[in-house]
C-alpha atoms as a PDB file:
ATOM      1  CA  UNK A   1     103.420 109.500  79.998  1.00  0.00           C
ATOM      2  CA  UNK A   2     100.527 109.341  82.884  1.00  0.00           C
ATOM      3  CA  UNK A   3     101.367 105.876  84.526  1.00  0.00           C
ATOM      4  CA  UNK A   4      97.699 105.323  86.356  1.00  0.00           C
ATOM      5  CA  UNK A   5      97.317 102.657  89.050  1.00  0.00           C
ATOM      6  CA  UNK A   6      94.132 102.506  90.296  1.00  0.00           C
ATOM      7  CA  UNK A   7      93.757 102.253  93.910  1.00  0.00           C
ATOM      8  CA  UNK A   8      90.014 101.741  93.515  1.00  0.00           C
ATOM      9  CA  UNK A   9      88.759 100.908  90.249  1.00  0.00           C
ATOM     10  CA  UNK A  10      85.123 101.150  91.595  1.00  0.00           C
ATOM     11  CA  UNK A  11      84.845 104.676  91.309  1.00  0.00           C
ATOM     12  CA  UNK A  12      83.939 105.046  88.013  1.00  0.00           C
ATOM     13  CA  UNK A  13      80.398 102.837  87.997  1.00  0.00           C
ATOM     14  CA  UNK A  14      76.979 103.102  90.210  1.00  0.00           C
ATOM     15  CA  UNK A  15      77.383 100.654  93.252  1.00  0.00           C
ATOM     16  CA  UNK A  16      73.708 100.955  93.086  1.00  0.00           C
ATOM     17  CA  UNK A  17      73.643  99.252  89.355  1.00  0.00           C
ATOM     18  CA  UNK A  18      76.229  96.632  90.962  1.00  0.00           C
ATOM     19  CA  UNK A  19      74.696  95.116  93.875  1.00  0.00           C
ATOM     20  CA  UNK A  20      71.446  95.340  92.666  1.00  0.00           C
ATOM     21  CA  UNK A  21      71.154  91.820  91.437  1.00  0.00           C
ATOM     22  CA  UNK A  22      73.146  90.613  95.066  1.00  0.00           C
ATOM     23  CA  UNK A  23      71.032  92.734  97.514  1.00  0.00           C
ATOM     24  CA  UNK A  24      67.955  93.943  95.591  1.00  0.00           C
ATOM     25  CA  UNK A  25      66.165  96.137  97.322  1.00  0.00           C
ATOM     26  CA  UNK A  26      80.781 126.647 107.335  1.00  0.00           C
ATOM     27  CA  UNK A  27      84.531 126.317 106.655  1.00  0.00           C
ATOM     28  CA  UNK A  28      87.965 125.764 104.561  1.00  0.00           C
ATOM     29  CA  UNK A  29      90.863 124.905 102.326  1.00  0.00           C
ATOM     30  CA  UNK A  30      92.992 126.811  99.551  1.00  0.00           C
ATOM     31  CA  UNK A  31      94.821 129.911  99.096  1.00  0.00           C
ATOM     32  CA  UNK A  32      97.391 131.806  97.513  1.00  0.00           C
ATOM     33  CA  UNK A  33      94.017 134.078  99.651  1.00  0.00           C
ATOM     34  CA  UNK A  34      92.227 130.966  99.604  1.00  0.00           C
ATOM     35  CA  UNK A  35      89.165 129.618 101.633  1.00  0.00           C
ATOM     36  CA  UNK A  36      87.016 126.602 101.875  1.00  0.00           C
ATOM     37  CA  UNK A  37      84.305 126.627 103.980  1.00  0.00           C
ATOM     38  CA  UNK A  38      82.054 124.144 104.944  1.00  0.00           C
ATOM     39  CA  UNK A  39      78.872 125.495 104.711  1.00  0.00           C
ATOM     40  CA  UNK A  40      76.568 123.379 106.903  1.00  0.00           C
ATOM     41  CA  UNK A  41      78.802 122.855 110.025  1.00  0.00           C
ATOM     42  CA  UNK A  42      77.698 122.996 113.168  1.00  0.00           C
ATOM     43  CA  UNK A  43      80.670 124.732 115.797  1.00  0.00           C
ATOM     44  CA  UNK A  44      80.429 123.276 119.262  1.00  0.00           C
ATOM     45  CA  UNK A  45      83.683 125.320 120.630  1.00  0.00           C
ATOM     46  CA  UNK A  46      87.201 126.369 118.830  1.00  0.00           C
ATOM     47  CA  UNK A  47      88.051 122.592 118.908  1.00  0.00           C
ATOM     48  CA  UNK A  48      85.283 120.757 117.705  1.00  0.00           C
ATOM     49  CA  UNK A  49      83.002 120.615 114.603  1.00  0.00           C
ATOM     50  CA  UNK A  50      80.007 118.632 113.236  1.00  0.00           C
ATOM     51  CA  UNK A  51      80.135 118.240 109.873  1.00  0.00           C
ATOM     52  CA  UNK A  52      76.875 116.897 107.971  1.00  0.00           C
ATOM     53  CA  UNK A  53      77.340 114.391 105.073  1.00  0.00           C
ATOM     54  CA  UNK A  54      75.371 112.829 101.967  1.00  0.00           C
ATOM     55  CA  UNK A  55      76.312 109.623 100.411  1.00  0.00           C
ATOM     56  CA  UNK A  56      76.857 109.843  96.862  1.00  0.00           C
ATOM     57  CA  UNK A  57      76.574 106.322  96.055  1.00  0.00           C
ATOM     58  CA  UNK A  58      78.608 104.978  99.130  1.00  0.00           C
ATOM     59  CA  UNK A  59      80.824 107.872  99.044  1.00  0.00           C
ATOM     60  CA  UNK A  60      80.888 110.286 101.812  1.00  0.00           C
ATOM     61  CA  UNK A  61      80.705 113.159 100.628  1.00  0.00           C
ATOM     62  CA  UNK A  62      80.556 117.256 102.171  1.00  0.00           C
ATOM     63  CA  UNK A  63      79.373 120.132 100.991  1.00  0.00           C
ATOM     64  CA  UNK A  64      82.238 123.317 100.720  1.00  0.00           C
ATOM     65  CA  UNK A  65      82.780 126.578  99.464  1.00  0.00           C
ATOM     66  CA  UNK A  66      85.843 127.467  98.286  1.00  0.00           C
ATOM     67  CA  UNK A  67      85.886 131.332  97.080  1.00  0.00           C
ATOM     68  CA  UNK A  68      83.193 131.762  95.063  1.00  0.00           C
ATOM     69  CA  UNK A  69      82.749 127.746  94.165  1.00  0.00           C
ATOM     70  CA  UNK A  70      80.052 125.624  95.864  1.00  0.00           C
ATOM     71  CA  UNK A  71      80.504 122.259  95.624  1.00  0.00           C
ATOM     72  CA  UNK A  72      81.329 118.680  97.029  1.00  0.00           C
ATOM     73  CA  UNK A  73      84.737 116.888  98.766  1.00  0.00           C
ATOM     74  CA  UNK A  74      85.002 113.101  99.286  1.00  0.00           C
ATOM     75  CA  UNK A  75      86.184 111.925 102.803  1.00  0.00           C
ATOM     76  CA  UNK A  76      89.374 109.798 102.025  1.00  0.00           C
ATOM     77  CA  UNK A  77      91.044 108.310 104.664  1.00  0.00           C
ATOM     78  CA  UNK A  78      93.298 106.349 102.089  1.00  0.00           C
ATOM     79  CA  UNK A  79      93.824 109.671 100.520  1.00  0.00           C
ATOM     80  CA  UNK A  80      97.521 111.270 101.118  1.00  0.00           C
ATOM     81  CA  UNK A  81      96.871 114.859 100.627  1.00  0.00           C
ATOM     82  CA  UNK A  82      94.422 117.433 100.025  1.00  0.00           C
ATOM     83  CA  UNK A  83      93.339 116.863  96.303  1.00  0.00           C
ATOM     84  CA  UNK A  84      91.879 120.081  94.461  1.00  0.00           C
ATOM     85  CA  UNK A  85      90.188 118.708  90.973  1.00  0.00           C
ATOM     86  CA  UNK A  86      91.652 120.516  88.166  1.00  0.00           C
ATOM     87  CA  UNK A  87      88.599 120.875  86.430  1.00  0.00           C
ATOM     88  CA  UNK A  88      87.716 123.914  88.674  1.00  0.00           C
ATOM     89  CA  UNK A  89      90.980 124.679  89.695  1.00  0.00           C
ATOM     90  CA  UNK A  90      92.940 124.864  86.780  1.00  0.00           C
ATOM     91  CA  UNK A  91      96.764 124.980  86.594  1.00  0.00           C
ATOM     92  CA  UNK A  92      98.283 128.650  86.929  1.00  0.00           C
ATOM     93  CA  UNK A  93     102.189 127.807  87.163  1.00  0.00           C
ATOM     94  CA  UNK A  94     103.279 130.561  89.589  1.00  0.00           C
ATOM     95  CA  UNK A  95     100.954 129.011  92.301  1.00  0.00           C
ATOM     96  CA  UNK A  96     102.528 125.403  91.928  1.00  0.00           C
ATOM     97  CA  UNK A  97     105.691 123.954  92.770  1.00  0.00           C
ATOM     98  CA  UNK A  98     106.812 120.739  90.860  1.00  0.00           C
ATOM     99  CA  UNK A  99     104.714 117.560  89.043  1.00  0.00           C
ATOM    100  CA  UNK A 100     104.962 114.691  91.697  1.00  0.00           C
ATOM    101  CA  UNK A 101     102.832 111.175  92.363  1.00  0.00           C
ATOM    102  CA  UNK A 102     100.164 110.904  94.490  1.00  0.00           C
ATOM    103  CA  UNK A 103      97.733 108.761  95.897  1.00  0.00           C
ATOM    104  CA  UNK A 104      94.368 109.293  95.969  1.00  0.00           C
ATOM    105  CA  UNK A 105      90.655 108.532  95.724  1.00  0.00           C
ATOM    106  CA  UNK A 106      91.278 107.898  92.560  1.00  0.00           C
ATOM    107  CA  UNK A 107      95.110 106.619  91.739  1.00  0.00           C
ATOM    108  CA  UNK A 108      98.090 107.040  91.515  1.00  0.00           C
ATOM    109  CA  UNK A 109      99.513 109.373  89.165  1.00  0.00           C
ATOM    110  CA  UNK A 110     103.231 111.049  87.995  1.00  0.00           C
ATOM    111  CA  UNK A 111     101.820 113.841  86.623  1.00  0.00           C
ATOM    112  CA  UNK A 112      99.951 116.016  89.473  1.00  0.00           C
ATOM    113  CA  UNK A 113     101.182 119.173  90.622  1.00  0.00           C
ATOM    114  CA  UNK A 114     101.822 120.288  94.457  1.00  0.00           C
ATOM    115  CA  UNK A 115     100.490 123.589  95.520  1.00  0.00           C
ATOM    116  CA  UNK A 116     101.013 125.094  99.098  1.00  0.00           C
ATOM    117  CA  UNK A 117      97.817 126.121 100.611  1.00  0.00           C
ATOM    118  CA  UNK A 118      97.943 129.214 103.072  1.00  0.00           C
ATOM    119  CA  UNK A 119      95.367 128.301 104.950  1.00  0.00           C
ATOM    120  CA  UNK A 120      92.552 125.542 105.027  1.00  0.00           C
ATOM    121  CA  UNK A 121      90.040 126.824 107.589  1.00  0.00           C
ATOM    122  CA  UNK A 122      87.216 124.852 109.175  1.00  0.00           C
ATOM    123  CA  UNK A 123      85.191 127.403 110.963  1.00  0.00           C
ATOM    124  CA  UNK A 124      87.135 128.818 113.474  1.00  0.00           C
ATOM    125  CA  UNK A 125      90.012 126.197 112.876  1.00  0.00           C
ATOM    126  CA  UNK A 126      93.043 127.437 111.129  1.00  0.00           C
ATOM    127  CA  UNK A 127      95.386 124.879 109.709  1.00  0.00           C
ATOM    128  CA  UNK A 128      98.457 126.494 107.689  1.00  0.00           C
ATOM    129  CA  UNK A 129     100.846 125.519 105.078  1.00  0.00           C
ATOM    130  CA  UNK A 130      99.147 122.416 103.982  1.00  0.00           C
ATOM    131  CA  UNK A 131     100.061 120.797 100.712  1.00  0.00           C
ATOM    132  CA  UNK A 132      97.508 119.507  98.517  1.00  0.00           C
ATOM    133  CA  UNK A 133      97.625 117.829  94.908  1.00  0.00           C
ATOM    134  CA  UNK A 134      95.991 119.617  91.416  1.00  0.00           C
ATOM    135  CA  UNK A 135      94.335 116.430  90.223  1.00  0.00           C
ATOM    136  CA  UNK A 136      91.956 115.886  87.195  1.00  0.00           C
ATOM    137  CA  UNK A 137      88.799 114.244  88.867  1.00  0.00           C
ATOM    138  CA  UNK A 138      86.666 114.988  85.861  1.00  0.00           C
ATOM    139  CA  UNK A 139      85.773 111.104  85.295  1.00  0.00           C
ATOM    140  CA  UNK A 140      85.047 110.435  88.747  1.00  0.00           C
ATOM    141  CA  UNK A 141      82.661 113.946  88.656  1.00  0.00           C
ATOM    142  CA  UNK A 142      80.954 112.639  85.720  1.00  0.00           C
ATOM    143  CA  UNK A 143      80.615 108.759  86.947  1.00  0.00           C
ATOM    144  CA  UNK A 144      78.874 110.044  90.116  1.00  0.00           C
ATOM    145  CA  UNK A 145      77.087 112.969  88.803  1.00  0.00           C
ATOM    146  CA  UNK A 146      78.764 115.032  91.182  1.00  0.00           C
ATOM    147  CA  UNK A 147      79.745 118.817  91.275  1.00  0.00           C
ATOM    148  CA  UNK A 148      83.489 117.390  92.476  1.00  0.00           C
ATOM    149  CA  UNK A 149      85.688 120.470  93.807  1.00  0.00           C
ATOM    150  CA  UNK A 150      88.194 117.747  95.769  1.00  0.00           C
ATOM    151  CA  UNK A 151      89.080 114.982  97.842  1.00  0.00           C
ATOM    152  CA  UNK A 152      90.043 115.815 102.117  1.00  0.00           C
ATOM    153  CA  UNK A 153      92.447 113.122 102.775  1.00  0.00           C
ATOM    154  CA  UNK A 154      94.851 112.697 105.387  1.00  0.00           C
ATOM    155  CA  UNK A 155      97.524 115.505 105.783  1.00  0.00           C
ATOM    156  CA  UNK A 156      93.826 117.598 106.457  1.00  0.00           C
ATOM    157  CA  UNK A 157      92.606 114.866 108.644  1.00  0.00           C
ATOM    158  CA  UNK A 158      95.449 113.821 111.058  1.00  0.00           C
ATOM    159  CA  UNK A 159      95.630 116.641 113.092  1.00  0.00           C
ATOM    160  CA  UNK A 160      91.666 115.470 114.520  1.00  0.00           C
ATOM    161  CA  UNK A 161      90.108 112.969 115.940  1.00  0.00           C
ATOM    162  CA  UNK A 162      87.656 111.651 113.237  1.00  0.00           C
ATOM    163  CA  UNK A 163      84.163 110.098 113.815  1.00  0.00           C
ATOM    164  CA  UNK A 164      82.692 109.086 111.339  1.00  0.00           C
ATOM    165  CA  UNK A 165      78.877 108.002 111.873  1.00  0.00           C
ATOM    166  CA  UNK A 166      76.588 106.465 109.561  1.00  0.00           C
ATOM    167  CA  UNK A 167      73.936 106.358 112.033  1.00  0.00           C
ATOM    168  CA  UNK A 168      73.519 110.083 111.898  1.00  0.00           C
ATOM    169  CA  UNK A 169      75.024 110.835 108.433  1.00  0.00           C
ATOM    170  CA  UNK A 170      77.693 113.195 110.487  1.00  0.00           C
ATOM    171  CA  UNK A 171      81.222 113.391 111.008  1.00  0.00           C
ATOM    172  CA  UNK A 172      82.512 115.293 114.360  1.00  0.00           C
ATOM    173  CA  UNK A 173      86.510 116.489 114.095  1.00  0.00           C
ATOM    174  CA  UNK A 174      87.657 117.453 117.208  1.00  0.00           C
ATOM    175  CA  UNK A 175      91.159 118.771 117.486  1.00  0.00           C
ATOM    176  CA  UNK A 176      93.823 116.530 119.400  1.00  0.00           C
ATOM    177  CA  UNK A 177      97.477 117.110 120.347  1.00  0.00           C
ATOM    178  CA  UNK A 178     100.616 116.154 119.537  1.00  0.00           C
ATOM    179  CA  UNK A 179      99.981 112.641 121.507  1.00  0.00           C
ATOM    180  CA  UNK A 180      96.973 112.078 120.327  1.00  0.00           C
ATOM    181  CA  UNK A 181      94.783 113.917 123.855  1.00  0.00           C
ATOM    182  CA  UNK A 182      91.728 115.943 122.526  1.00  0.00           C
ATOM    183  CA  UNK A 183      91.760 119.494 123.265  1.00  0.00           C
ATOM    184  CA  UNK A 184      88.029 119.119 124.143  1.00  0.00           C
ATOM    185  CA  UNK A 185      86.821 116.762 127.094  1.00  0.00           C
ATOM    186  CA  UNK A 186      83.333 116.425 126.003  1.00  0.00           C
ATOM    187  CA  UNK A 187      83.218 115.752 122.436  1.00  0.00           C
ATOM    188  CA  UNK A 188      81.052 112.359 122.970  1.00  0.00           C
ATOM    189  CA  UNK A 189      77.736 111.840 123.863  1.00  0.00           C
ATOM    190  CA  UNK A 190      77.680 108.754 123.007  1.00  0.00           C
ATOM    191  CA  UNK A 191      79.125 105.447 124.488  1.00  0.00           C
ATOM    192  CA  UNK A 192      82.581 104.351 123.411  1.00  0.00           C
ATOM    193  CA  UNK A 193      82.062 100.461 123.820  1.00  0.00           C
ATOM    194  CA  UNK A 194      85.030  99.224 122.019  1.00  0.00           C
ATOM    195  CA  UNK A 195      88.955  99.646 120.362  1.00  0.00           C
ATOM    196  CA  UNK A 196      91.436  98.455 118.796  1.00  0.00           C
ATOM    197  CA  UNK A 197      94.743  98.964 117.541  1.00  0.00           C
ATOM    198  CA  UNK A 198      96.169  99.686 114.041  1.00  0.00           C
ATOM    199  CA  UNK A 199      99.506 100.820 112.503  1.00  0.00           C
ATOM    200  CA  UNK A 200      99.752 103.940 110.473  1.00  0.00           C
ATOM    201  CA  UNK A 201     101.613 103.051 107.130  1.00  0.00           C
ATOM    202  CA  UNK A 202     102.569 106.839 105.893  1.00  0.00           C
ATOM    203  CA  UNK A 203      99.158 108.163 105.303  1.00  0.00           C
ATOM    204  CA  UNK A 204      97.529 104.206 105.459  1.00  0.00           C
ATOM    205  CA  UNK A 205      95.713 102.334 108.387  1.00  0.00           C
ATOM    206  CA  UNK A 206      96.771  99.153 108.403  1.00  0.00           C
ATOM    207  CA  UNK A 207      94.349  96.738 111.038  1.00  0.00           C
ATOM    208  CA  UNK A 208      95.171  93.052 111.998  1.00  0.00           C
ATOM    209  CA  UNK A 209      92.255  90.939 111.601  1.00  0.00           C
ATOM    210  CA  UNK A 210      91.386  87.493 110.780  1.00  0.00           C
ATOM    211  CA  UNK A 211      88.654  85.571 108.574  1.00  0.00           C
ATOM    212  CA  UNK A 212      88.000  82.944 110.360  1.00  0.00           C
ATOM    213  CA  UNK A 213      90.934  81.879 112.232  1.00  0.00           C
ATOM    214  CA  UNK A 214      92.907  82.661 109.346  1.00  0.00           C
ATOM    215  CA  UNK A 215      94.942  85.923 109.744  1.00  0.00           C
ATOM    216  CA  UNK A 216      94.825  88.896 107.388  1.00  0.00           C
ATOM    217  CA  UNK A 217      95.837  92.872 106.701  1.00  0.00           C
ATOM    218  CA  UNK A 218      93.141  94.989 105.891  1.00  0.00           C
ATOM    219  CA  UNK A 219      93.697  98.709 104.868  1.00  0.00           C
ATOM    220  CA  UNK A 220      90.976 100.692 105.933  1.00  0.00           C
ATOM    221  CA  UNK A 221      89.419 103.590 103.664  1.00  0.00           C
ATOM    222  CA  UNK A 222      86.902 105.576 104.024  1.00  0.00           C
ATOM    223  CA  UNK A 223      86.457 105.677 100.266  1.00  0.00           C
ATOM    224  CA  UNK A 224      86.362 102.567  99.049  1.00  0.00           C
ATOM    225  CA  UNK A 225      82.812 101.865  97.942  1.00  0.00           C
ATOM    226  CA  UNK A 226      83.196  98.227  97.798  1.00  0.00           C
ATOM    227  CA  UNK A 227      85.329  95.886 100.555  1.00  0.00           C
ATOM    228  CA  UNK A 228      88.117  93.817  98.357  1.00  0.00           C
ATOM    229  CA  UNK A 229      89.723  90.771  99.267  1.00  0.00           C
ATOM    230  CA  UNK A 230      93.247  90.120  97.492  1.00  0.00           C
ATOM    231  CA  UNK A 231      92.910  86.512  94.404  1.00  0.00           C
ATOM    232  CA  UNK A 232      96.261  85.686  96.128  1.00  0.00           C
ATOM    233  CA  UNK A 233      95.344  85.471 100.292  1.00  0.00           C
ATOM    234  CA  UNK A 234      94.913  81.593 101.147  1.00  0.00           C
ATOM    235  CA  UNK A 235      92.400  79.935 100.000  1.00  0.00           C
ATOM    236  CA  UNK A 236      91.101  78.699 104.042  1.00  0.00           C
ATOM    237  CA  UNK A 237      90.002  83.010 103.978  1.00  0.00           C
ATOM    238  CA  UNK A 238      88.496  82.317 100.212  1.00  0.00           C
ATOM    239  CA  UNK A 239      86.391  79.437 101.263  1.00  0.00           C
ATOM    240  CA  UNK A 240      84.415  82.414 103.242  1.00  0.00           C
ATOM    241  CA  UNK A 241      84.075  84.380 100.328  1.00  0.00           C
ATOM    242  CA  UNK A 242      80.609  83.775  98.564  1.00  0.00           C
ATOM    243  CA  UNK A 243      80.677  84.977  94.956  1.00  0.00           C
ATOM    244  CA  UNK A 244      77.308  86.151  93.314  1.00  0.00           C
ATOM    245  CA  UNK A 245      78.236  87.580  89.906  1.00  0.00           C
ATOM    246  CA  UNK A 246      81.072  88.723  87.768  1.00  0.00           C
ATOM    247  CA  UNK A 247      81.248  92.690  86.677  1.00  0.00           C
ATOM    248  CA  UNK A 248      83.706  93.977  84.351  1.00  0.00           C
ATOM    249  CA  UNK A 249      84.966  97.643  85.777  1.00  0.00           C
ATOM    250  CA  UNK A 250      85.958  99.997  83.612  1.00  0.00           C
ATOM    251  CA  UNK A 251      88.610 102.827  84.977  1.00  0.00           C
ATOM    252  CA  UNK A 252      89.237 106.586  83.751  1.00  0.00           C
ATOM    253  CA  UNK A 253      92.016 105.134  81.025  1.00  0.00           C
ATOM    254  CA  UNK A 254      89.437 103.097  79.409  1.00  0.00           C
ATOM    255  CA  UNK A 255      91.102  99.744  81.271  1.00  0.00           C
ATOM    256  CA  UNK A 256      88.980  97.294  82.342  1.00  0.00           C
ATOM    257  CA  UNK A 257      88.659  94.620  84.613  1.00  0.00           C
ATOM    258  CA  UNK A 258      87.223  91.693  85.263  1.00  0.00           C
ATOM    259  CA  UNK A 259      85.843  90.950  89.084  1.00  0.00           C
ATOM    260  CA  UNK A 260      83.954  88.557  91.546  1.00  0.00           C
ATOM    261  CA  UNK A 261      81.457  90.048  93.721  1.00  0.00           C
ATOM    262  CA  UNK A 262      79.708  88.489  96.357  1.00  0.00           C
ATOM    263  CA  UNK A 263      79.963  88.815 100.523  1.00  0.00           C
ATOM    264  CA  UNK A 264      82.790  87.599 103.217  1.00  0.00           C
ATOM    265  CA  UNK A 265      81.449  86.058 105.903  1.00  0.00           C
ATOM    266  CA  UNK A 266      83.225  85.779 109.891  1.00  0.00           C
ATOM    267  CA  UNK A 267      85.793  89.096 109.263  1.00  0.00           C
ATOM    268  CA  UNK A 268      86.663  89.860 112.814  1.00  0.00           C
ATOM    269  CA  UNK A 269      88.888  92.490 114.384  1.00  0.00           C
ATOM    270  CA  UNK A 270      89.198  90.939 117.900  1.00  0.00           C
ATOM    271  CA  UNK A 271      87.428  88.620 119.807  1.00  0.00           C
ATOM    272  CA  UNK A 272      84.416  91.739 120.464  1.00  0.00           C
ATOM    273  CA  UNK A 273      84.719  93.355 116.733  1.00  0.00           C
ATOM    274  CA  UNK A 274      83.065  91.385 114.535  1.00  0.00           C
ATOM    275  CA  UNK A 275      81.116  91.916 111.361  1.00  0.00           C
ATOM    276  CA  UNK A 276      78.403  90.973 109.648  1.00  0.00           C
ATOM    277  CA  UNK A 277      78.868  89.657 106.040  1.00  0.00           C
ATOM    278  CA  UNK A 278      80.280  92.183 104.001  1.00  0.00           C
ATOM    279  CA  UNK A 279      80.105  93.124 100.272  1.00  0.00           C
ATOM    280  CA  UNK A 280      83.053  92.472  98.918  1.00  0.00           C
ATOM    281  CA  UNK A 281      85.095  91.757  95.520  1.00  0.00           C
ATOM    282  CA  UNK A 282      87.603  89.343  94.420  1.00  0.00           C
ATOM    283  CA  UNK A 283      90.745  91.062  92.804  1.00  0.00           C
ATOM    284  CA  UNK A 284      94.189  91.407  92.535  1.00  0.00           C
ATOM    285  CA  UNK A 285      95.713  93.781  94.965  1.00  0.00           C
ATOM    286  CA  UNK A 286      99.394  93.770  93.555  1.00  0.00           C
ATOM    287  CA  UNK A 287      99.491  97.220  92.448  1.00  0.00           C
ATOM    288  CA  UNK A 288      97.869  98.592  95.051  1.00  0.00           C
ATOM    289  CA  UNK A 289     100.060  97.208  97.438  1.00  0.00           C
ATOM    290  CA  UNK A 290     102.665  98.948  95.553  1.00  0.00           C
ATOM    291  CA  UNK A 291     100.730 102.895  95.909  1.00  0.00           C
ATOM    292  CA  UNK A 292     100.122 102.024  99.586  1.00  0.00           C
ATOM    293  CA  UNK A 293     103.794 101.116 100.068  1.00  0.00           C
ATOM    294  CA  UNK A 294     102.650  98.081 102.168  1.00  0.00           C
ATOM    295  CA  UNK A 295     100.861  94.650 102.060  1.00  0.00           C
ATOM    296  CA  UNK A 296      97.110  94.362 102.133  1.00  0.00           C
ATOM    297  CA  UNK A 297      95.285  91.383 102.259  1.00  0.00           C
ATOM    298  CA  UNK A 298      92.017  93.141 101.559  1.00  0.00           C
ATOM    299  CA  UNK A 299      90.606  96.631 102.111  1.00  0.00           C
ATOM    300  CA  UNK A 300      87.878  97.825 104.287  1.00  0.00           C
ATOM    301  CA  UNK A 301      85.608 100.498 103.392  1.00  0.00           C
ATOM    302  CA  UNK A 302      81.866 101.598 103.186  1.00  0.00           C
ATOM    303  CA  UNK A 303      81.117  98.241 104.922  1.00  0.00           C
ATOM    304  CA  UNK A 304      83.168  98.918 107.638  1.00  0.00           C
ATOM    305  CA  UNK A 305      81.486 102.160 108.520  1.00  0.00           C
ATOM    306  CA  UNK A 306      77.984 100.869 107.579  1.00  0.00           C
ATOM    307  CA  UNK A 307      78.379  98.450 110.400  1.00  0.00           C
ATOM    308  CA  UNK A 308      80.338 100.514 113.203  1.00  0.00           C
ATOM    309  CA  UNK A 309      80.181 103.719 113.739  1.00  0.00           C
ATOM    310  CA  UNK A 310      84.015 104.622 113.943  1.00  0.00           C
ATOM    311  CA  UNK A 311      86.443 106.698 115.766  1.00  0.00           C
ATOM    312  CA  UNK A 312      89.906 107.562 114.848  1.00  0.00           C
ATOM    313  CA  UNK A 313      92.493 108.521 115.777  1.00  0.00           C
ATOM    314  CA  UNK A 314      95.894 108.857 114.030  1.00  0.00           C
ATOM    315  CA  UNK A 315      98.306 109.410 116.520  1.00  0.00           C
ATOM    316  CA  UNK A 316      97.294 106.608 118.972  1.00  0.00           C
ATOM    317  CA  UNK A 317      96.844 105.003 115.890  1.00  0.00           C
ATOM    318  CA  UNK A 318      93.820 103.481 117.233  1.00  0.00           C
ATOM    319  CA  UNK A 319      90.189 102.739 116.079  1.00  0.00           C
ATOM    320  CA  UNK A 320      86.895 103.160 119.095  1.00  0.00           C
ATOM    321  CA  UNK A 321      83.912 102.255 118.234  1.00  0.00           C
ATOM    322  CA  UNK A 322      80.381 103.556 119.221  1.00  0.00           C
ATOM    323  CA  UNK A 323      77.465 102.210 120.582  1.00  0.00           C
ATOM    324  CA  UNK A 324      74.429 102.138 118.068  1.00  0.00           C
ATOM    325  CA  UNK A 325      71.062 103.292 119.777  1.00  0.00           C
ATOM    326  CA  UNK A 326      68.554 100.519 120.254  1.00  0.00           C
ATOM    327  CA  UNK A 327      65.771 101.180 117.865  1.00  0.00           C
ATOM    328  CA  UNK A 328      62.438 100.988 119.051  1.00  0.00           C
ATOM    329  CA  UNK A 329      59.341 100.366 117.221  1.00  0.00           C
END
């Protein structure tokens, strides 16, 4: 029987509909001969990339090709694998090794199937013998009104540097080695004005940060629509959480659930990264504790990258952050 846990339950409505009564207003995965190819990059050298994004409600989301499919991939840094939907990839048994659990934009789930993928090619990048997951994605395509061919999630993105910038709708992937050095000296532009450290929890980024002066572990995902805070921190980080409305969520197995949503207020990082207050919801984070194999206090998504336009960088397992432009008028 499917056991589902869902890592975010928030996939499956319109953040749009939500918040609306808080804030009113080319290049490649797959194979046995497969390809991906993201259509709309723009190559700065064999190391580097600039990849163009939409948001899909607050989900960042690419354009690919992958043979003769056009479609769209979500960015998930909380993601373990590459996820393929199954919808438009479905199951042939002499491509795919055994049924497994994985975690994902979506859950986690015993029955997905592994599949070895030849070669996942991002222009003139080459990255073999990746593993990705045969997922069905078909509720989170039809929440979103998406054309959904897959999720990118970490085992694609470790092996880059990752910037991620909401300023220009963009990400850049430059290629790094084995400690972490990028293989290209002038990827930036822009001013690196800030860092920090995090810890690397299997595939999850795991950042030290307090509310307040209280302290707290946030995961950080790049696909989490809405910032959560966990029912069960202390209530001296609660008293900074401002509740607005209840919603009741409703996940791909029909379960529902009933939330707070409202902002946090005084989340910092370190004593120069600080935030703004932050959309957030008030839930239980037991379970997902248990698919990210560590303990959250709260999780740190669209927010996040709304406010800071983000660097990083798995194998110094740290975050830089870049300097918005000043606007002038």
């Amino acid at each position: 029987m499917k056991k589902i846990l869902y890592r975010i339950l928030f996939y499956l409505i319109c953040i749009t509909e939500v918040f609306a009564s808080i804030n009113p207003p080319g290049n490649s995965f797959f194979s046995t001969h497969d390809e991906v190819i993201f259509s709309k990059a723009e190559v700065l050298n064999e190391y580097t990339a600039r990849i163009p994004f939409k948001l899909i409600d607050h989900l960042i989301v690419v354009e690919a090709e992958v043979l003769d499919k056009k479609g769209d991939f979500i960015i998930d840094t909380g993601s373990e694998t590459l996820i393929l939907n199954e919808v438009h990839f479905p199951l042939k048994k002499r491509f795919y090794s055994k049924k497994k659990r994985t975690s994902g934009v979506i859950a986690v789930m015993d029955d997905t199937f592994e599949k070895n993928v030849k070669d996942f090619i991002l222009q003139n990048f080459n990255l073999k013998n990746k593993v990705s997951d045969i997922v069905n994605l078909s509720h989170i395509e039809k929440a979103k009104k998406m054309h959904l061919l897959g999720v990118i999630g970490y085992n694609i993105l470790k092996d880059y540097e990752i910037f991620i910038d909401m300023h220009l709708n963009q990400i850049t992937l430059s290629k790094v080695n084995k400690h972490g050095d990028l293989l290209d000296k002038n990827v930036y532009a822009e001013k690196i004005i800030d860092s920090i450290n995090f810890n690397l929890k299997k595939h999850t980024i795991v950042i030290n940060g307090k509310v307040d002066n209280e302290e707290v572990r946030f995961g950080l995902d790049s696909a989490a629509e809405f910032n959560q805070i966990n029912k069960k921190v202390d209530k001296k980080v609660l008293k900074h959480f401002y509740p607005k409305r209840r919603l009741v969520l409703m996940g791909a197995s029909n379960d529902k659930i009933e939330v707070l949503a409202g902002k946090l207020f005084r989340v910092k990082l370190s004593e120069t990264v600080y935030f703004g207050p932050m959309y957030t919801v008030l839930t239980n984070l037991n379970k997902m504790n248990e698919a990210f194999g560590t303990n959250l206090d709260g999780v740190l998504g669209y927010e996040f990258f709304q406010q800071k336009r983000t660097i990083i960088n798995y194998q110094k397992e740290k975050l830089y952050f870049v300097k918005y432009p000043i606007l002038r008028h």
